[in-house]
N, C-alpha and C. Protein backbone atom coordinates (compact mmCIF):
# COMPACT_ATOMS: atom_id res chain seq x y z
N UNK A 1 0.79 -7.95 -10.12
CA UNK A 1 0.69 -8.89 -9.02
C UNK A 1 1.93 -8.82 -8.15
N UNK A 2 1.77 -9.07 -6.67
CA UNK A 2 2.83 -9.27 -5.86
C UNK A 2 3.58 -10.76 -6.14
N UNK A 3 4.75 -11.25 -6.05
CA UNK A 3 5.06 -11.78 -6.67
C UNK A 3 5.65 -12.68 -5.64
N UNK A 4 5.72 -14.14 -5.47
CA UNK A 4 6.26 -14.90 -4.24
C UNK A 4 7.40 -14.49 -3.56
N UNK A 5 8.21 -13.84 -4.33
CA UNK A 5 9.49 -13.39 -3.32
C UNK A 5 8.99 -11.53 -2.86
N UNK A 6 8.02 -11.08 -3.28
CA UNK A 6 7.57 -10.22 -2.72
C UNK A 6 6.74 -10.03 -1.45
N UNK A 7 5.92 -11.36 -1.61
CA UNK A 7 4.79 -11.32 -0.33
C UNK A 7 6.09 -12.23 0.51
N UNK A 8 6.68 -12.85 0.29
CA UNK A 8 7.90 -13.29 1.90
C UNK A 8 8.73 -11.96 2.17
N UNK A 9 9.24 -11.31 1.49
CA UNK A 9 9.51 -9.49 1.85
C UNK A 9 8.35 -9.22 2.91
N UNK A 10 7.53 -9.07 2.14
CA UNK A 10 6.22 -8.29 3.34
C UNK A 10 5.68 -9.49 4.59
N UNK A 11 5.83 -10.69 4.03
CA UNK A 11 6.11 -11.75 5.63
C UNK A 11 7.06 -10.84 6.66
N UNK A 12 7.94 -11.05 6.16
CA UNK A 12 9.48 -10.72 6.96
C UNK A 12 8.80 -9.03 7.77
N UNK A 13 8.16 -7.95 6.92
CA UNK A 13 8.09 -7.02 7.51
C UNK A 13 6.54 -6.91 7.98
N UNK A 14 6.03 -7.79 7.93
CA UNK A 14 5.03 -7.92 9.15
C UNK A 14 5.28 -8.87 10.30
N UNK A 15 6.57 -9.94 10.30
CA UNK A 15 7.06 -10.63 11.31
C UNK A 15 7.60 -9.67 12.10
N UNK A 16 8.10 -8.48 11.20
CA UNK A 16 9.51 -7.52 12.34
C UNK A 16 8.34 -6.89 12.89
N UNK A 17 7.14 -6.16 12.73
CA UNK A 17 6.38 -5.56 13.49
C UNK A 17 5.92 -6.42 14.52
N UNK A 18 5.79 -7.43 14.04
CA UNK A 18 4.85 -7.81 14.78
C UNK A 18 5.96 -8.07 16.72
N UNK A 19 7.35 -8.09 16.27
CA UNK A 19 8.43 -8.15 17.43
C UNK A 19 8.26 -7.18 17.69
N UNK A 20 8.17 -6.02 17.25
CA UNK A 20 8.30 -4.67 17.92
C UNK A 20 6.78 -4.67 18.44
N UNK A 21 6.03 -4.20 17.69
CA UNK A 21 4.68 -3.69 18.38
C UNK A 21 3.74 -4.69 18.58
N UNK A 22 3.69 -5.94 18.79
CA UNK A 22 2.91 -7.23 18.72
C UNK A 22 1.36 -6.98 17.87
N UNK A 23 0.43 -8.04 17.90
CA UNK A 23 0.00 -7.71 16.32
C UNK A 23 -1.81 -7.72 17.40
N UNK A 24 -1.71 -7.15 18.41
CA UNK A 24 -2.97 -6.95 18.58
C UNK A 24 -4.03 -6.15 17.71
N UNK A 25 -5.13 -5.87 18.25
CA UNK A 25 -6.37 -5.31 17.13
C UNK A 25 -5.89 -3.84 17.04
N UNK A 26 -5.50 -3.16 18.37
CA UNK A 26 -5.11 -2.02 17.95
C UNK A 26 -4.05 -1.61 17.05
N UNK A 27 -2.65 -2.89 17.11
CA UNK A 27 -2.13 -2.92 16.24
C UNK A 27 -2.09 -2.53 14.63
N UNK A 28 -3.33 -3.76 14.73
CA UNK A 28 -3.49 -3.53 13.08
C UNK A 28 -4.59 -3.01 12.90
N UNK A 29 -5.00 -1.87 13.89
CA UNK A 29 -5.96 -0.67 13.23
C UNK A 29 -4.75 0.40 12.87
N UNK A 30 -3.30 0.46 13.79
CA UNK A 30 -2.75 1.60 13.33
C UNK A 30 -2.15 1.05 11.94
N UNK A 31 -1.81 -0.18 11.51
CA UNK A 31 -1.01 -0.95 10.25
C UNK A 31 -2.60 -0.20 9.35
N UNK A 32 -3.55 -0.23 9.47
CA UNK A 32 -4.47 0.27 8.62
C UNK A 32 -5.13 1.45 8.43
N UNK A 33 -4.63 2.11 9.66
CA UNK A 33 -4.49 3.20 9.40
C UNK A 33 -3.28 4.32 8.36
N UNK A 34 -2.16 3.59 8.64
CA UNK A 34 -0.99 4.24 8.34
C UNK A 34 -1.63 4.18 6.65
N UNK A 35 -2.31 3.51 6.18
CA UNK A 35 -2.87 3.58 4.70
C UNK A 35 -3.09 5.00 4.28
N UNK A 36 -4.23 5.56 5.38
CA UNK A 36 -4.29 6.98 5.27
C UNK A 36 -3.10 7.68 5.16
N UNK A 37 -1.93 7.99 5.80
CA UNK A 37 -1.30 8.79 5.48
C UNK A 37 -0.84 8.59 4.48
N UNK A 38 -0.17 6.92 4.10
CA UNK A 38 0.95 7.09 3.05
C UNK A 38 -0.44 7.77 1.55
N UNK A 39 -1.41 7.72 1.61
CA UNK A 39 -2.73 8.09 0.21
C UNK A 39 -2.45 9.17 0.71
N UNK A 40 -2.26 10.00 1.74
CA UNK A 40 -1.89 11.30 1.68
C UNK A 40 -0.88 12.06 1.29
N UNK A 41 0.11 11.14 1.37
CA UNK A 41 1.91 11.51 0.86
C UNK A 41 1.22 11.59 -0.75
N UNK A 42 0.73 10.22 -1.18
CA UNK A 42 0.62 10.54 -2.77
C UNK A 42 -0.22 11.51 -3.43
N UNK A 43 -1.11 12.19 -2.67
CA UNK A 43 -1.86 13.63 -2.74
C UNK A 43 -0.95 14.44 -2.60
N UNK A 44 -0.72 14.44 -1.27
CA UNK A 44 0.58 15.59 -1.56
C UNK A 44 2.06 15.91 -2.87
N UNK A 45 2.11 14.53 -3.42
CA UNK A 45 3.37 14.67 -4.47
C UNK A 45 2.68 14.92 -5.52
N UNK A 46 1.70 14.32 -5.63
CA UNK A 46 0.89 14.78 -7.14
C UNK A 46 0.20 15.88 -7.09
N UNK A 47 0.05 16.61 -6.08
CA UNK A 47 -0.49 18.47 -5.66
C UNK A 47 0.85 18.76 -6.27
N UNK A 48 2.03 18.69 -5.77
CA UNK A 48 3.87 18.78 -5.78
C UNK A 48 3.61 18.86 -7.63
N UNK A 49 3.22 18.03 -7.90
CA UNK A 49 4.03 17.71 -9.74
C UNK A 49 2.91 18.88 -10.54
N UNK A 50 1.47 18.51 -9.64
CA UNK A 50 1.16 19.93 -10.38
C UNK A 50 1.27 21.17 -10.39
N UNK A 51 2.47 21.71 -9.26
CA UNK A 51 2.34 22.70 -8.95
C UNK A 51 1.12 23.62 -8.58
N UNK A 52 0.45 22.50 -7.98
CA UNK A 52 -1.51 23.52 -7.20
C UNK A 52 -0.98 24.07 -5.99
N UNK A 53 0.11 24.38 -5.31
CA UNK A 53 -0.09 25.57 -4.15
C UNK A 53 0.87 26.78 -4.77
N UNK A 54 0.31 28.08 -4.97
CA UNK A 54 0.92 28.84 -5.50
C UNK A 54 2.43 29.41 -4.70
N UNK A 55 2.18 29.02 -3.19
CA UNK A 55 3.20 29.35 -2.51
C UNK A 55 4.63 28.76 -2.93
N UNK A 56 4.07 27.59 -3.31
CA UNK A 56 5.37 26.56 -3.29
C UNK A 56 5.77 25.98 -4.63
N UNK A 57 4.66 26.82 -5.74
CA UNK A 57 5.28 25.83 -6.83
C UNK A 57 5.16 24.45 -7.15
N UNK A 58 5.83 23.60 -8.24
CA UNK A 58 6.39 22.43 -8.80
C UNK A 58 7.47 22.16 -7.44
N UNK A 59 7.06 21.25 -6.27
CA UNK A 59 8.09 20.87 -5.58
C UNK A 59 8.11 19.27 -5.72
N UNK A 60 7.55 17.86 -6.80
CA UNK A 60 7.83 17.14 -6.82
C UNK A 60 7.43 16.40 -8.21
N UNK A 61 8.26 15.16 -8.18
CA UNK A 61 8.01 14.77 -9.58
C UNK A 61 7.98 13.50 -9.75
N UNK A 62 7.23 12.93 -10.96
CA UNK A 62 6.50 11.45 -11.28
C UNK A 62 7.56 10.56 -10.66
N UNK A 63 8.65 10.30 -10.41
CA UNK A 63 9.28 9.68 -9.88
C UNK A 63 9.10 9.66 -8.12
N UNK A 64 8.72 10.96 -7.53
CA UNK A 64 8.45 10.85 -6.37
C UNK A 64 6.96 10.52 -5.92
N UNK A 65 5.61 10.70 -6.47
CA UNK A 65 4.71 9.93 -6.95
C UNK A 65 4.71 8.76 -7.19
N UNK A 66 5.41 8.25 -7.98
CA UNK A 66 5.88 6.58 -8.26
C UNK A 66 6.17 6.25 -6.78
N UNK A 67 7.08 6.38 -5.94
CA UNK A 67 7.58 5.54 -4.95
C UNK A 67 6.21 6.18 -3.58
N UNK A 68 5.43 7.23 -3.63
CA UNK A 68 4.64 7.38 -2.53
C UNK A 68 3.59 6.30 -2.92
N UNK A 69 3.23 5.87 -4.11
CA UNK A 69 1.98 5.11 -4.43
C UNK A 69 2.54 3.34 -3.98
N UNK A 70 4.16 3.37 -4.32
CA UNK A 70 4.79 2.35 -3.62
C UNK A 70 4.46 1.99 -2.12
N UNK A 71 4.64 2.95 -1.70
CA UNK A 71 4.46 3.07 -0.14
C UNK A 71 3.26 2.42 0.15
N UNK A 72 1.95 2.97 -0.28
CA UNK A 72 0.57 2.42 -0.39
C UNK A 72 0.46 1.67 -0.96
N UNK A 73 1.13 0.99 -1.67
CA UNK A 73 1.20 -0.83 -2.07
C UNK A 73 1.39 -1.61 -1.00
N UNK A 74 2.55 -0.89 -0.41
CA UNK A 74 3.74 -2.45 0.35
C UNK A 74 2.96 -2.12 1.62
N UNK A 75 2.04 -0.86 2.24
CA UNK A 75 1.52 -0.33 3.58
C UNK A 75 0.29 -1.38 3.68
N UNK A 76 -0.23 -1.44 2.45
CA UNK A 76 -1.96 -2.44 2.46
C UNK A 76 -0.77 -4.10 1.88
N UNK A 77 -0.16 -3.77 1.62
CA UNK A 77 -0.08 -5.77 1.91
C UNK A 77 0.34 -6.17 3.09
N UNK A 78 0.96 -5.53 3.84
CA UNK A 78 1.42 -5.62 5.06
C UNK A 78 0.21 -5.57 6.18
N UNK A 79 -0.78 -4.67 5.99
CA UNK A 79 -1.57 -4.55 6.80
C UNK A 79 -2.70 -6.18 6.39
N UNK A 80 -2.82 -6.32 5.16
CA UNK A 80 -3.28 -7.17 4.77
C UNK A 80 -2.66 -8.55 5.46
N UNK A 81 -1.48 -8.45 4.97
CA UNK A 81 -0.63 -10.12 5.40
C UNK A 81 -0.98 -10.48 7.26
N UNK A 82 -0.98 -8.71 7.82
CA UNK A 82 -1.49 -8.67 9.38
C UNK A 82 -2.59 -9.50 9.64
N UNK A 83 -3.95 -9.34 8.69
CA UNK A 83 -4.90 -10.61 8.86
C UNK A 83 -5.17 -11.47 8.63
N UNK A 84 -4.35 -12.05 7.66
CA UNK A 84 -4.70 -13.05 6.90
C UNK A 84 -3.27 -13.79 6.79
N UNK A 85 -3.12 -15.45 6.75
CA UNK A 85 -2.13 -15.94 6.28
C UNK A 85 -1.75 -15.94 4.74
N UNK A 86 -3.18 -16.26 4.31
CA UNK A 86 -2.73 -16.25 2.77
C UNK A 86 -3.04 -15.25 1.93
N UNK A 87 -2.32 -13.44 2.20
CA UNK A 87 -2.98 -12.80 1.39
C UNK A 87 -2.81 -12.69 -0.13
N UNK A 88 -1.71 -13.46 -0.78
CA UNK A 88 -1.80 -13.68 -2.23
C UNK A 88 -3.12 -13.98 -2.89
N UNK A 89 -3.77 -14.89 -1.96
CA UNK A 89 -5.05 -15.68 -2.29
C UNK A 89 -6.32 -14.65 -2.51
N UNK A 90 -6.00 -14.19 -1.63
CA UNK A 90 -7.56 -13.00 -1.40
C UNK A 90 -6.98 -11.84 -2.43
N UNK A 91 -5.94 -11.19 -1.99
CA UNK A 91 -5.79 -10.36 -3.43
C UNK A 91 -5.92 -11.02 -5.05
N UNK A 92 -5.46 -12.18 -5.24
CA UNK A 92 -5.71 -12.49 -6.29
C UNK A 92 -7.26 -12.86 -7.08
N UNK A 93 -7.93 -12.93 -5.94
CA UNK A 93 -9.25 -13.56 -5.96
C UNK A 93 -9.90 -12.21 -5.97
N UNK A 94 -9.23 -11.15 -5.55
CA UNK A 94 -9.76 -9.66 -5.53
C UNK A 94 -10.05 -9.20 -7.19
N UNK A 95 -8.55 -9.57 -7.42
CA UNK A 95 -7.99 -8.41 -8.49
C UNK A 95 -9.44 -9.25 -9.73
N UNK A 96 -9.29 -10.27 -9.68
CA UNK A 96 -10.27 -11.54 -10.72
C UNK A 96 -11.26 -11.25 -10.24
N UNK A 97 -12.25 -11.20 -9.21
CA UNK A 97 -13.50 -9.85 -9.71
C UNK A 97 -13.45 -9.08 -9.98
N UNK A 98 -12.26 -8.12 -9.99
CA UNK A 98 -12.32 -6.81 -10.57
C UNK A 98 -11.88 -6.78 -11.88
N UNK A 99 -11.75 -7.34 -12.25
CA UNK A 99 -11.22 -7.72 -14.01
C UNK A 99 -12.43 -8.22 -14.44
N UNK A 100 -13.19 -9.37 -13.62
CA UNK A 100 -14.37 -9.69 -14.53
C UNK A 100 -15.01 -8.35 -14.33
N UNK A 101 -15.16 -7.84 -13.64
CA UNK A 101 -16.67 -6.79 -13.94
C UNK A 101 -16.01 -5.36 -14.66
N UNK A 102 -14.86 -5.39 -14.74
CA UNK A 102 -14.19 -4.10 -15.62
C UNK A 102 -14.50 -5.44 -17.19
N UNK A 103 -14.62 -6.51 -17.52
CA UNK A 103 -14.72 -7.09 -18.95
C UNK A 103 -13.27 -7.45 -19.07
N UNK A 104 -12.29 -7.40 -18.64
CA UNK A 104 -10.94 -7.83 -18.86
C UNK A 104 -10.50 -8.54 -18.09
N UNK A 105 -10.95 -9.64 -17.46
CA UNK A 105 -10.52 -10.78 -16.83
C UNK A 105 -9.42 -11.88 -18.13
N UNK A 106 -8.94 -12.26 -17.69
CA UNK A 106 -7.86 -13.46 -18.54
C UNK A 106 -8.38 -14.71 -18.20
């Protein structure tokens, strides 16, 4: 779970966008777009750790994987927090259908 001093982090960096690039629709089609790339960075590091392009080898590792999948955490709460005031609420209300129908809800 994102954690209260985490989602005011991602307040703060959807307040700073929203000064720079204001938070119109096109706005937060590119805040939801940028999803795509950073899921592409983490394709690309985990291609990297398996070494699948023969040109290039082993050029990255679970640690750099770890922080691209970061990226695509903090990229969708941000884009998230963009529509919604309370996105703790809806993610949490997310993650609790998805636990009931995986059988491991708490």
């Amino acid at each position: 779970m994102i954690s209260p001093d985490q989602w005011s982090t991602i307040r703060s960096l959807v307040d700073w966008l929203d000064a720079e690039n204001g938070r119109s629709d096109a706005e937060i089609s590119l805040r939801i777009l940028k999803l795509t790339e950073e899921a592409g960075e983490v394709a690309q590091a985990w291609i990297g750790v398996q070494g699948q392009n023969p040109r290039k080898g082993v050029t990255h590792t679970h640690p750099d994987v770890q922080d691209e999948l970061c990226d695509v955490i903090v990229t969708a709460a941000v884009a998230l927090a963009s529509l919604i005031d309370n996105p703790g609420y809806v993610l949490d209300a997310k993650l609790a259908k998805i636990a009931a129908r995986a059988g491991t809800a708490s």
